[in-house]
Protein backbone atom coordinates (compact mmCIF):
# COMPACT_ATOMS: atom_id res chain seq x y z
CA UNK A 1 36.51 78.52 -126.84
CA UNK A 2 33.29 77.76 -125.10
CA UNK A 3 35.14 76.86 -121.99
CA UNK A 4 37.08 80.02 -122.00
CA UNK A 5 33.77 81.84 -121.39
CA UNK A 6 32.45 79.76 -118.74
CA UNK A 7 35.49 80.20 -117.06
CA UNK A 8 35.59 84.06 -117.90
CA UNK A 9 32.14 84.16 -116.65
CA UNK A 10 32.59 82.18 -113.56
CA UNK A 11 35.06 84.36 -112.38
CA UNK A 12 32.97 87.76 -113.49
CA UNK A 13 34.70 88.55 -116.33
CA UNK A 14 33.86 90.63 -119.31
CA UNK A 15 34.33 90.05 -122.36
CA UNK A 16 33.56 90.91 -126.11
CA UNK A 17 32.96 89.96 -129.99
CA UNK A 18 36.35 88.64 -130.05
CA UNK A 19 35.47 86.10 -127.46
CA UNK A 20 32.11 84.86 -128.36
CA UNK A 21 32.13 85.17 -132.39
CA UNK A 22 34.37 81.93 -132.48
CA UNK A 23 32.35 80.33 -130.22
CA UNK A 24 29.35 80.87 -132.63
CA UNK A 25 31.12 80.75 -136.36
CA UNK A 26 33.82 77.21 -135.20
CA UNK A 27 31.74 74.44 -133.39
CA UNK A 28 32.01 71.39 -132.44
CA UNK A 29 30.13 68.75 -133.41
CA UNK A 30 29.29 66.82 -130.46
CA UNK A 31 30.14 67.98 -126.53
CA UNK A 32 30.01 65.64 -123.77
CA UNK A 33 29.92 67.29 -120.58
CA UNK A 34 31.23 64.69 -117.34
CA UNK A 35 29.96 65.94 -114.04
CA UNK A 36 32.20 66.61 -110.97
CA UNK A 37 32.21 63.34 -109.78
CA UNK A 38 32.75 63.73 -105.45
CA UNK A 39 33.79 60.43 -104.83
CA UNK A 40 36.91 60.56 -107.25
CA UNK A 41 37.84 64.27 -106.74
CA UNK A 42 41.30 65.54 -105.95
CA UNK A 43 43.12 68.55 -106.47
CA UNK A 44 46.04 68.69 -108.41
CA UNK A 45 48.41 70.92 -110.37
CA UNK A 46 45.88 70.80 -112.95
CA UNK A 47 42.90 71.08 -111.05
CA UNK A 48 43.44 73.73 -108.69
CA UNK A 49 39.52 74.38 -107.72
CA UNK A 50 38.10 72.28 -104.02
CA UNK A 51 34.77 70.14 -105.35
CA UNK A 52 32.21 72.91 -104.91
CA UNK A 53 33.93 75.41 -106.95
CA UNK A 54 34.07 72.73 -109.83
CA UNK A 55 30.26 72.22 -109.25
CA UNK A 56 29.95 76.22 -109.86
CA UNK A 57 32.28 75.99 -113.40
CA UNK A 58 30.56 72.86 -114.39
CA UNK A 59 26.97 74.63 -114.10
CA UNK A 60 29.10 77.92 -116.28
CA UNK A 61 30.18 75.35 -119.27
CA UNK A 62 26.65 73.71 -119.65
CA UNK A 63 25.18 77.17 -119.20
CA UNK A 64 27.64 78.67 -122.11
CA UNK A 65 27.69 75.34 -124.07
CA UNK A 66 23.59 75.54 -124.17
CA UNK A 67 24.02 79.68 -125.38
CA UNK A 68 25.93 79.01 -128.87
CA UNK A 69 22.94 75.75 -128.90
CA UNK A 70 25.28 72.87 -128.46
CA UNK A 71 23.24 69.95 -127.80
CA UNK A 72 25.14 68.79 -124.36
CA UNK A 73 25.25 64.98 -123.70
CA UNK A 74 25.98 64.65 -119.76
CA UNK A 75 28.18 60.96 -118.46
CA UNK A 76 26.59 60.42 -115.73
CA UNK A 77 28.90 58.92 -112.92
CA UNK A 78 29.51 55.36 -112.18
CA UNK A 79 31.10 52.77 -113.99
CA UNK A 80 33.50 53.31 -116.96
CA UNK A 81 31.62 50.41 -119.39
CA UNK A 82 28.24 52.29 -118.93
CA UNK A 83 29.62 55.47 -119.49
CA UNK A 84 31.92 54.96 -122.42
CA UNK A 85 28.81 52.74 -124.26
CA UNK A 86 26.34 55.92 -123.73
CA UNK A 87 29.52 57.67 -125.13
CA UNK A 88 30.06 55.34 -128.36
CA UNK A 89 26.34 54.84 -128.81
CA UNK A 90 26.03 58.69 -129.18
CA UNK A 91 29.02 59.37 -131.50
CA UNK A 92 27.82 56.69 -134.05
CA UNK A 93 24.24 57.82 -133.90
CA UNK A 94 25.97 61.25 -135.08
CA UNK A 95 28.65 59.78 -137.55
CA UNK A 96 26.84 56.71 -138.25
């Protein structure tokens, strides 16, 4: 739901109770946020938005993400093995 409110906001939506109350009362545990990564960005059918509109919704999910006080873990770019171990090392600090 979070990411339906970055979006809604991103495009200057409004929105009300019914939006956000899920947000707050069903959360995640953990959210890892990956950066729009230039290097490796393409448009598809799925991802319809050129690089510096991704940059804008990207800066709208942290933004939401941070409002309902998700702690956000960012991936940095760059190789897969250093991202995924920053990934694993996080989910078993949580889950042990």
């Amino acid at each position: 739901m979070p990411d339906v409110l970055a979006y809604m906001d991103y495009f200057g939506q409004t929105y009300g109770g019914d939006f956000s109350s899920p947000c707050a009362e069903m959360k995640y545990d953990l959210v890892f946020l990956l950066p729009p990564w230039k290097e490796i960005y393409t448009r598809d059918a799925e991802r319809l938005e050129g690089f510096e509109q991704a940059c804008e919704i990207h800066d709208h999910l942290e933004e939401t993400y941070k409002k309902f006080d998700y702690e956000v873990l960012s991936l940095d770019t760059g190789p897969i093995g250093k991202r995924m171990h920053k990934l694993l090392r996080r989910v078993e600090e949580y889950y042990g």
